[in-house]
C-alpha atoms as a PDB file:
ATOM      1  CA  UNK A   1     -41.920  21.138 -41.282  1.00  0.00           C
ATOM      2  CA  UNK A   2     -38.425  19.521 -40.007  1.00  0.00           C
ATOM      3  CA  UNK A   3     -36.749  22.253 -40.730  1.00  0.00           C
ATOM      4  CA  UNK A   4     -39.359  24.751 -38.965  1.00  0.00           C
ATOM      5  CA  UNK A   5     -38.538  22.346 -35.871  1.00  0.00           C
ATOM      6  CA  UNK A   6     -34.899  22.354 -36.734  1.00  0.00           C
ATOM      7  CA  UNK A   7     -34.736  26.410 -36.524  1.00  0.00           C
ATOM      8  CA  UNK A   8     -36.834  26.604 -33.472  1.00  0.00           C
ATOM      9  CA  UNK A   9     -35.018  24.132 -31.568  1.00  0.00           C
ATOM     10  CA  UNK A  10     -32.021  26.128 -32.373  1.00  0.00           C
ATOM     11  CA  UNK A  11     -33.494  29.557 -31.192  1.00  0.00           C
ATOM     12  CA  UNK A  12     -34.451  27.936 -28.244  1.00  0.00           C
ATOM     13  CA  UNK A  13     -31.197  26.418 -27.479  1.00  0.00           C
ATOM     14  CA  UNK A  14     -29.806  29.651 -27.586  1.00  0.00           C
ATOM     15  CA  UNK A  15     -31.873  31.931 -25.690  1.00  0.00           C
ATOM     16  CA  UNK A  16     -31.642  28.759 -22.708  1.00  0.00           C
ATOM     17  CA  UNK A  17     -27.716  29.516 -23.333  1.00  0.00           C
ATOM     18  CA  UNK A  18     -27.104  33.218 -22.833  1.00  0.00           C
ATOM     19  CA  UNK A  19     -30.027  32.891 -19.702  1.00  0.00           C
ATOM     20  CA  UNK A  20     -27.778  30.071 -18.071  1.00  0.00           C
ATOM     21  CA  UNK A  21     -24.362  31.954 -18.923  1.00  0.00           C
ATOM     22  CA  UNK A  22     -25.992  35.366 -17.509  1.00  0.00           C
ATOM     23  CA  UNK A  23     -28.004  33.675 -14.431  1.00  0.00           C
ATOM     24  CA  UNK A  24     -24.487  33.558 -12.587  1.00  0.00           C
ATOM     25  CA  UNK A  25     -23.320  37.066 -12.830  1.00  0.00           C
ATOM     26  CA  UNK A  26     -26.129  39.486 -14.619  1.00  0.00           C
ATOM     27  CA  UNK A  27     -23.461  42.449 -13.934  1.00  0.00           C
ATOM     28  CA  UNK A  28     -20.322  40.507 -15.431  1.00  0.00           C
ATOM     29  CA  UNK A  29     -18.257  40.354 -11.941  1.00  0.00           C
ATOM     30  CA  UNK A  30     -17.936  39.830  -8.262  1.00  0.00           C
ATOM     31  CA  UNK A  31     -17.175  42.853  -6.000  1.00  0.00           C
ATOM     32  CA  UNK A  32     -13.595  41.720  -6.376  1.00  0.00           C
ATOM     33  CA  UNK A  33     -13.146  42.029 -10.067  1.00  0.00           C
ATOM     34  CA  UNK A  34     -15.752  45.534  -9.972  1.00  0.00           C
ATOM     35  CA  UNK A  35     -13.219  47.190  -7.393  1.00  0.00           C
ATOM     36  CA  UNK A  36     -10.736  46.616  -9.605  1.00  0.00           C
ATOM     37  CA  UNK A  37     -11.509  47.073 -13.201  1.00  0.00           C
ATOM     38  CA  UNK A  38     -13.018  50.713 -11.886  1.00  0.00           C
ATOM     39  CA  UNK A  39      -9.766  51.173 -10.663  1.00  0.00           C
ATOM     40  CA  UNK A  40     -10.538  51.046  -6.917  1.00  0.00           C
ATOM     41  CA  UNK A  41      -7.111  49.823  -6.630  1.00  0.00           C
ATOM     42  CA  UNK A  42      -5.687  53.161  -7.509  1.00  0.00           C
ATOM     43  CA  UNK A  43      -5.465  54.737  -4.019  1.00  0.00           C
ATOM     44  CA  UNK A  44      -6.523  51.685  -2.078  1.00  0.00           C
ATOM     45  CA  UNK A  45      -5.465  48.067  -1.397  1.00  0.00           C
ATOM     46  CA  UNK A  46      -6.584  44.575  -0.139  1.00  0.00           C
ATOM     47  CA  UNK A  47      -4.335  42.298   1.684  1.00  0.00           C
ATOM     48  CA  UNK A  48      -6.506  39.814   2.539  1.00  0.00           C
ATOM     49  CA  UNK A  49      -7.631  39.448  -1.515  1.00  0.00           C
ATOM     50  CA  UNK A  50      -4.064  39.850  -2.491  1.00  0.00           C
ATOM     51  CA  UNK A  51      -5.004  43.606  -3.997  1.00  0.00           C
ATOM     52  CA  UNK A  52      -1.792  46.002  -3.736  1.00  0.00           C
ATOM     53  CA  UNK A  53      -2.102  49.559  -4.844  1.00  0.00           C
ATOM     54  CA  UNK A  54       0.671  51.138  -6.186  1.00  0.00           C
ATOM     55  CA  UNK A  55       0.419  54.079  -4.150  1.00  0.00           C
ATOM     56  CA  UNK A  56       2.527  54.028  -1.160  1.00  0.00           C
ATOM     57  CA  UNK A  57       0.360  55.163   1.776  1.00  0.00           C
ATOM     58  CA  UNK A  58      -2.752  53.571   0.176  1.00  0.00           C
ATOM     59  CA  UNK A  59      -5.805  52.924   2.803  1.00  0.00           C
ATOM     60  CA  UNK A  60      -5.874  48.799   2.868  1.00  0.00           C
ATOM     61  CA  UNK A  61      -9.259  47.889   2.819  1.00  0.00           C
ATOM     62  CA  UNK A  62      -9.302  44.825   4.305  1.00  0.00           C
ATOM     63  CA  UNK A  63     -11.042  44.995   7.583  1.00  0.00           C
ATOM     64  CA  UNK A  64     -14.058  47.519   6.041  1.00  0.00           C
ATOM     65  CA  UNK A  65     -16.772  45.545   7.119  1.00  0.00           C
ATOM     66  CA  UNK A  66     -16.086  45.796  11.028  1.00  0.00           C
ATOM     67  CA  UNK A  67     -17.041  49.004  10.979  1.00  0.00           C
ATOM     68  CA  UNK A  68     -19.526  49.793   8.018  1.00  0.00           C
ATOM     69  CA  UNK A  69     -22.040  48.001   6.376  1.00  0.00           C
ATOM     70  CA  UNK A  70     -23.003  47.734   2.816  1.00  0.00           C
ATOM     71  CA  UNK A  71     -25.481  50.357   2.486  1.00  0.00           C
ATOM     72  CA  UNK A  72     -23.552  52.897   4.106  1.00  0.00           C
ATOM     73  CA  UNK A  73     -20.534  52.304   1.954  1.00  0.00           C
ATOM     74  CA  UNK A  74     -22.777  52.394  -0.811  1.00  0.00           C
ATOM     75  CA  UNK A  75     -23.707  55.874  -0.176  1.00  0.00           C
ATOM     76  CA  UNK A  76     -20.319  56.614   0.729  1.00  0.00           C
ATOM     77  CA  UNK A  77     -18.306  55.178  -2.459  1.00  0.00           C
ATOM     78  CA  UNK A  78     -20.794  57.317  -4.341  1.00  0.00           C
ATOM     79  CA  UNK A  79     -20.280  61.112  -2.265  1.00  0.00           C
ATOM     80  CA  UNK A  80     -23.835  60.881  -0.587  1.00  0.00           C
ATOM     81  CA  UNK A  81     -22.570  59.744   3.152  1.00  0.00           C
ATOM     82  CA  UNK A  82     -19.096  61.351   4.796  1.00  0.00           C
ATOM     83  CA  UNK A  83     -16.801  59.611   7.347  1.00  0.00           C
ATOM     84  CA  UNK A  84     -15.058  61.549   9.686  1.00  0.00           C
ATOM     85  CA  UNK A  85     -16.483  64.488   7.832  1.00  0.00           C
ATOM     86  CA  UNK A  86     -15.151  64.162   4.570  1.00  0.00           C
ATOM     87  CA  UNK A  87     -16.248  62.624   1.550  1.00  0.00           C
ATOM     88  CA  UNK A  88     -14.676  59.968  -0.299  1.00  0.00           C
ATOM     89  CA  UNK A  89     -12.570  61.727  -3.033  1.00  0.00           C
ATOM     90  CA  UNK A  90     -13.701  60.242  -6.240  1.00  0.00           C
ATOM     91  CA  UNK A  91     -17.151  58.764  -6.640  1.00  0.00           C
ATOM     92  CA  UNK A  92     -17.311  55.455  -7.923  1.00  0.00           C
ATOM     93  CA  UNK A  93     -19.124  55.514 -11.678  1.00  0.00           C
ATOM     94  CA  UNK A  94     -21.046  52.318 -12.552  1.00  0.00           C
ATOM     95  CA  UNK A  95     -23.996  50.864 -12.603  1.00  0.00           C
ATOM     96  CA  UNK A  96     -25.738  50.893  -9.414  1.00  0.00           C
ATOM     97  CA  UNK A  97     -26.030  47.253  -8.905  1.00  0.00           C
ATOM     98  CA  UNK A  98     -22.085  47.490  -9.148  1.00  0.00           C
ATOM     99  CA  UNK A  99     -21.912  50.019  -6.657  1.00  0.00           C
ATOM    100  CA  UNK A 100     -23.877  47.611  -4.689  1.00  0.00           C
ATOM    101  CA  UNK A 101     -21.825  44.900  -5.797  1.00  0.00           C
ATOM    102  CA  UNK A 102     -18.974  46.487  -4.398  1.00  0.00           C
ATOM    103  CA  UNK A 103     -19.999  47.611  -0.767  1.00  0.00           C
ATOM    104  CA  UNK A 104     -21.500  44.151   0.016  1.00  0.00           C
ATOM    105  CA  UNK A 105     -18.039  43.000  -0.842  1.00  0.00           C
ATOM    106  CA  UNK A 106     -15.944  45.494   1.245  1.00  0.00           C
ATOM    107  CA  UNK A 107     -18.432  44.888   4.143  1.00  0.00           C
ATOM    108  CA  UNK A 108     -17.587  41.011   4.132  1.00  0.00           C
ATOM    109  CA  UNK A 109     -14.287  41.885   4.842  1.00  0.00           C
ATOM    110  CA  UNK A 110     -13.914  41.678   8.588  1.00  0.00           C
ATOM    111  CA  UNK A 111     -11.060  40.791  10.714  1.00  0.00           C
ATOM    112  CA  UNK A 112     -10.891  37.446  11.809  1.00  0.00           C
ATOM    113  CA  UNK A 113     -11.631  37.001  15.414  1.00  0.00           C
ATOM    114  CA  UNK A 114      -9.606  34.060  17.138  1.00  0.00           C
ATOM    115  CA  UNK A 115     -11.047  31.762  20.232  1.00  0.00           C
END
């Protein structure tokens, strides 16, 4: 009988330990670490999250969110939506709560008004 407890007690601890661990981030990143281990970072950059490209004339990203919002990138990371009539080049591949992930993140990024 003590060692029935001994194993369940165990079990238990460690379902209650991959929960916690995946109760922070179910998706394994922030929209930070998404954009670039897809590889975002390719043809775009991020000043103001210290993400360089290594492409010259590279589209910095870092005032997105003044003029989109997270659903509309959303659609337009993924070639559903256009801006100025054309589509983004590559569409992003990942999970859709990454893709989601991602466009909440560039639409944080706003410019930062002074008083």
């Amino acid at each position: 009988m003590k060692n029935l407890f001994v194993y369940l007690a165990f079990v238990f601890a460690v379902v209650f330990l991959f929960g916690f661990a995946y109760s922070f981030n179910p998706e394994g990143g922030d929209g930070k670490s998404i954009f670039v281990e897809k590889k975002c970072n390719t043809c775009h950059s991020v000043e103001v999250a210290d993400i360089e490209s290594k492409k010259k004339d590279a589209l910095d990203l870092s005032k997105t969110g003044d003029k989109y919002d997270a659903e509309f990138l959303a659609k337009f990371i993924t070639k559903k939506e256009k801006i100025d009539d054309k589509e983004h080049k590559i569409a992003m591949k990942g999970s859709e709560e990454e893709v989601k992930t991602v466009a909440e993140w560039l639409a944080s990024l706003k410019s930062v008004e002074t008083k």
